[in-house]
C-alpha atoms as a PDB file:
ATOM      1  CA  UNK A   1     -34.008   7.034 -27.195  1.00  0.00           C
ATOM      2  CA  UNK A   2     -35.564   7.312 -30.579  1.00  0.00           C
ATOM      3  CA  UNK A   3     -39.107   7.471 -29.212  1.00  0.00           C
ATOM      4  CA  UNK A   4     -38.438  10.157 -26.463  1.00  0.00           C
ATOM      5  CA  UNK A   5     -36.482  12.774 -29.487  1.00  0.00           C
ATOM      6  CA  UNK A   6     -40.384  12.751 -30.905  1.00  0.00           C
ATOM      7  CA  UNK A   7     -41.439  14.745 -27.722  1.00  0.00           C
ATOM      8  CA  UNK A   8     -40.023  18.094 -26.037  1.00  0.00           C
ATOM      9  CA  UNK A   9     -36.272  17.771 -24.872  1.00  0.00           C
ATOM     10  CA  UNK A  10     -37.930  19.171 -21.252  1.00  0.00           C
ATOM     11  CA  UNK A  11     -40.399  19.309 -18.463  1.00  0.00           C
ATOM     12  CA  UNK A  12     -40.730  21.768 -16.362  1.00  0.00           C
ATOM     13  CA  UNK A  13     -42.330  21.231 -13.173  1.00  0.00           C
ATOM     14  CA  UNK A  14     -44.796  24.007 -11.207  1.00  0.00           C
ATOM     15  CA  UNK A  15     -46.382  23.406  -8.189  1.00  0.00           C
ATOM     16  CA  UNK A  16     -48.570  25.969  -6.846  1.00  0.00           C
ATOM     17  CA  UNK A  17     -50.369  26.925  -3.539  1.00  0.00           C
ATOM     18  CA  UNK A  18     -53.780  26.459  -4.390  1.00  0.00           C
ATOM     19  CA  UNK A  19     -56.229  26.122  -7.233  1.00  0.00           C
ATOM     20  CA  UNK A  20     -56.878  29.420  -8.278  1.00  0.00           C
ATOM     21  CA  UNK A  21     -53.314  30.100  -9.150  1.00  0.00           C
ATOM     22  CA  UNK A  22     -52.844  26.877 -10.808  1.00  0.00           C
ATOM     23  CA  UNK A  23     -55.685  27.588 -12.905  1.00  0.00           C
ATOM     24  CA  UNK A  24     -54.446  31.145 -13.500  1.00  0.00           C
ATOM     25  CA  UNK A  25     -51.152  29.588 -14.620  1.00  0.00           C
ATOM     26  CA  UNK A  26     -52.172  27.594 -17.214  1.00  0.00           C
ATOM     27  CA  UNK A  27     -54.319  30.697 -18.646  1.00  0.00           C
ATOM     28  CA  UNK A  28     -51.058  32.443 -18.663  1.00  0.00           C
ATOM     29  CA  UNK A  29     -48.966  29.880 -20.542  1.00  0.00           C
ATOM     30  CA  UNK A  30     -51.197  27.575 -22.823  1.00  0.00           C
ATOM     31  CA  UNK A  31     -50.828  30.158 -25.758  1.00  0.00           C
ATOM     32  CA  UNK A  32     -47.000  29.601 -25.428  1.00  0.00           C
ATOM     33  CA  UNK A  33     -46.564  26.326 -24.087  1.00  0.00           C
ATOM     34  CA  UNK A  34     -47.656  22.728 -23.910  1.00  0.00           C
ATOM     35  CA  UNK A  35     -49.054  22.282 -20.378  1.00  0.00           C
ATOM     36  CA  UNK A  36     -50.810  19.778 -19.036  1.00  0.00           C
ATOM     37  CA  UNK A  37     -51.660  18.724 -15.641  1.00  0.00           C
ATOM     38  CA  UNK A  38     -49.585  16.649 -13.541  1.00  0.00           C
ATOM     39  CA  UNK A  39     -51.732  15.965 -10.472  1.00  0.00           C
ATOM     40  CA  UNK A  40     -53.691  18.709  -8.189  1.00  0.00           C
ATOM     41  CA  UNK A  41     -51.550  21.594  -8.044  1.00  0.00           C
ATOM     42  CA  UNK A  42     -48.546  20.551 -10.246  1.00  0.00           C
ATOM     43  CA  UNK A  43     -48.400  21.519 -13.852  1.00  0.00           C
ATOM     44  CA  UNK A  44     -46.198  20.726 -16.496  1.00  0.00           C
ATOM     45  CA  UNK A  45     -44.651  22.973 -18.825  1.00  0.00           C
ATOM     46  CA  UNK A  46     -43.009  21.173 -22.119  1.00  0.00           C
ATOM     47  CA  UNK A  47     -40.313  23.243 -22.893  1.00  0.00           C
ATOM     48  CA  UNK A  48     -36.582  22.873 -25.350  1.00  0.00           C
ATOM     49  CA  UNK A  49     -34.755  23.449 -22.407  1.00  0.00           C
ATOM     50  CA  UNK A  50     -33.385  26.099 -23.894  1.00  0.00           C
ATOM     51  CA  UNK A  51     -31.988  29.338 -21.209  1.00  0.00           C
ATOM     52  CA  UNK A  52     -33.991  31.569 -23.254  1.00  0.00           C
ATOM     53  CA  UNK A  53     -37.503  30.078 -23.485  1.00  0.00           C
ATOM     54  CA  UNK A  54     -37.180  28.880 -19.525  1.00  0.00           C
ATOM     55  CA  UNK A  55     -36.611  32.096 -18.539  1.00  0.00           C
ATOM     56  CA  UNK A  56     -39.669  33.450 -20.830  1.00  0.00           C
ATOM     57  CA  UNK A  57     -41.986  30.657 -19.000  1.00  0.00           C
ATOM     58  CA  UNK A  58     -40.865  32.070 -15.537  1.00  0.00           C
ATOM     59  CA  UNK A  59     -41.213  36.402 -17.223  1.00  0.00           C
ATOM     60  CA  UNK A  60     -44.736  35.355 -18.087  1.00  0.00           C
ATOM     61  CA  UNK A  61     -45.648  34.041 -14.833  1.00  0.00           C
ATOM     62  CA  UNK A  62     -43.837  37.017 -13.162  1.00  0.00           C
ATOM     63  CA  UNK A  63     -45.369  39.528 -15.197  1.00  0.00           C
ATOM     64  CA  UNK A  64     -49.152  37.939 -14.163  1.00  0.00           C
ATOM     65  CA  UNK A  65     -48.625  38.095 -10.862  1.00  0.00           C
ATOM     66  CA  UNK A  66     -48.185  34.118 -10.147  1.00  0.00           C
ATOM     67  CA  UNK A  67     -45.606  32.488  -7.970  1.00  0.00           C
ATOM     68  CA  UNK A  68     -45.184  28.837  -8.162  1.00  0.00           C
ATOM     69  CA  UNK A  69     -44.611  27.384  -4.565  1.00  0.00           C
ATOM     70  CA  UNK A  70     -41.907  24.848  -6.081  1.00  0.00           C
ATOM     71  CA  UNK A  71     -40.890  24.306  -9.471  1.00  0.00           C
ATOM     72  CA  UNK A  72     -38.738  20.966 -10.601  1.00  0.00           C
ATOM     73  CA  UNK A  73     -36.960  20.219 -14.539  1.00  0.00           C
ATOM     74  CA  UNK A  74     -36.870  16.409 -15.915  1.00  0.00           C
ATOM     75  CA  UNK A  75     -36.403  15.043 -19.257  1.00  0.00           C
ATOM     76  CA  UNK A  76     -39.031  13.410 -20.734  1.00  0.00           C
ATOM     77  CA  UNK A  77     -40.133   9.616 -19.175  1.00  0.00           C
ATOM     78  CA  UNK A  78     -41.567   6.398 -21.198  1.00  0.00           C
ATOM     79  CA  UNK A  79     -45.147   8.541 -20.340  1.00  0.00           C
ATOM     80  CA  UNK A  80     -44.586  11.230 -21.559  1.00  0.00           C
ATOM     81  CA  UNK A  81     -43.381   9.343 -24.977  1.00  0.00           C
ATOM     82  CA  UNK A  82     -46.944   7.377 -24.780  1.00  0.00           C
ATOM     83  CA  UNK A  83     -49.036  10.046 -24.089  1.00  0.00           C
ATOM     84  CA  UNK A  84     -47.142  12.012 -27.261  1.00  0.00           C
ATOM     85  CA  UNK A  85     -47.784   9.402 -30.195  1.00  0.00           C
ATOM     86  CA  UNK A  86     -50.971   8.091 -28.479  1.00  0.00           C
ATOM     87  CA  UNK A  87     -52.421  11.969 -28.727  1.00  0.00           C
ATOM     88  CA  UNK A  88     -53.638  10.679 -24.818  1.00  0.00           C
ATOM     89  CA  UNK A  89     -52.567  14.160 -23.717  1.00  0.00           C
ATOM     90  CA  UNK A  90     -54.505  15.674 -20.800  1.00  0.00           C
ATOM     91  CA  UNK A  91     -54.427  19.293 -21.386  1.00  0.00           C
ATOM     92  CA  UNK A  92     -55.733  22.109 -19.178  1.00  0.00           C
ATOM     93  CA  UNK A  93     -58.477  23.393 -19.878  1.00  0.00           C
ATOM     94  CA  UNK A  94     -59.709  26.219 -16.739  1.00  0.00           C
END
């Protein structure tokens, strides 16, 4: 409990249709967001879980043009903790 309040109280989630929007995506949100890439088409978002900055993640995606194909929230894992204080972070770069 003590190691997960060191990273974001949220995950969200996105799971696009192909690579090109994925990519586009992440363009979209890095200067807001943490993102990183979950696996092939998935990214996730690190967010407070707060209404107001979930809602800006989806506007900014809205406002580019991109539709996720499937989007999922979680709390933070044991991995995500690791990856946090080990700096291990895989970020997107596209």
């Amino acid at each position: 409990s003590e190691l997960k309040k060191l990273v974001p109280s949220g995950v969200v989630e996105l799971t696009f249709h192909d690579e090109p929007q994925r990519a586009a995506a992440a363009r979209v949100l890095e200067p807001d967001y943490q993102v990183a890439t979950a696996d092939g088409l998935t990214l996730s978002v690190a967010t407070n879980n707060s209404i107001e900055q979930l809602a800006q993640l989806f506007t900014h995606l809205r406002d580019a043009q991109i539709e996720p194909g499937d989007f999922s929230q979680r709390l933070p894992t044991l991995d995500d903790v690791f990856l946090k204080i080990t700096g291990s972070e895989q970020r997107v770069h596209s």
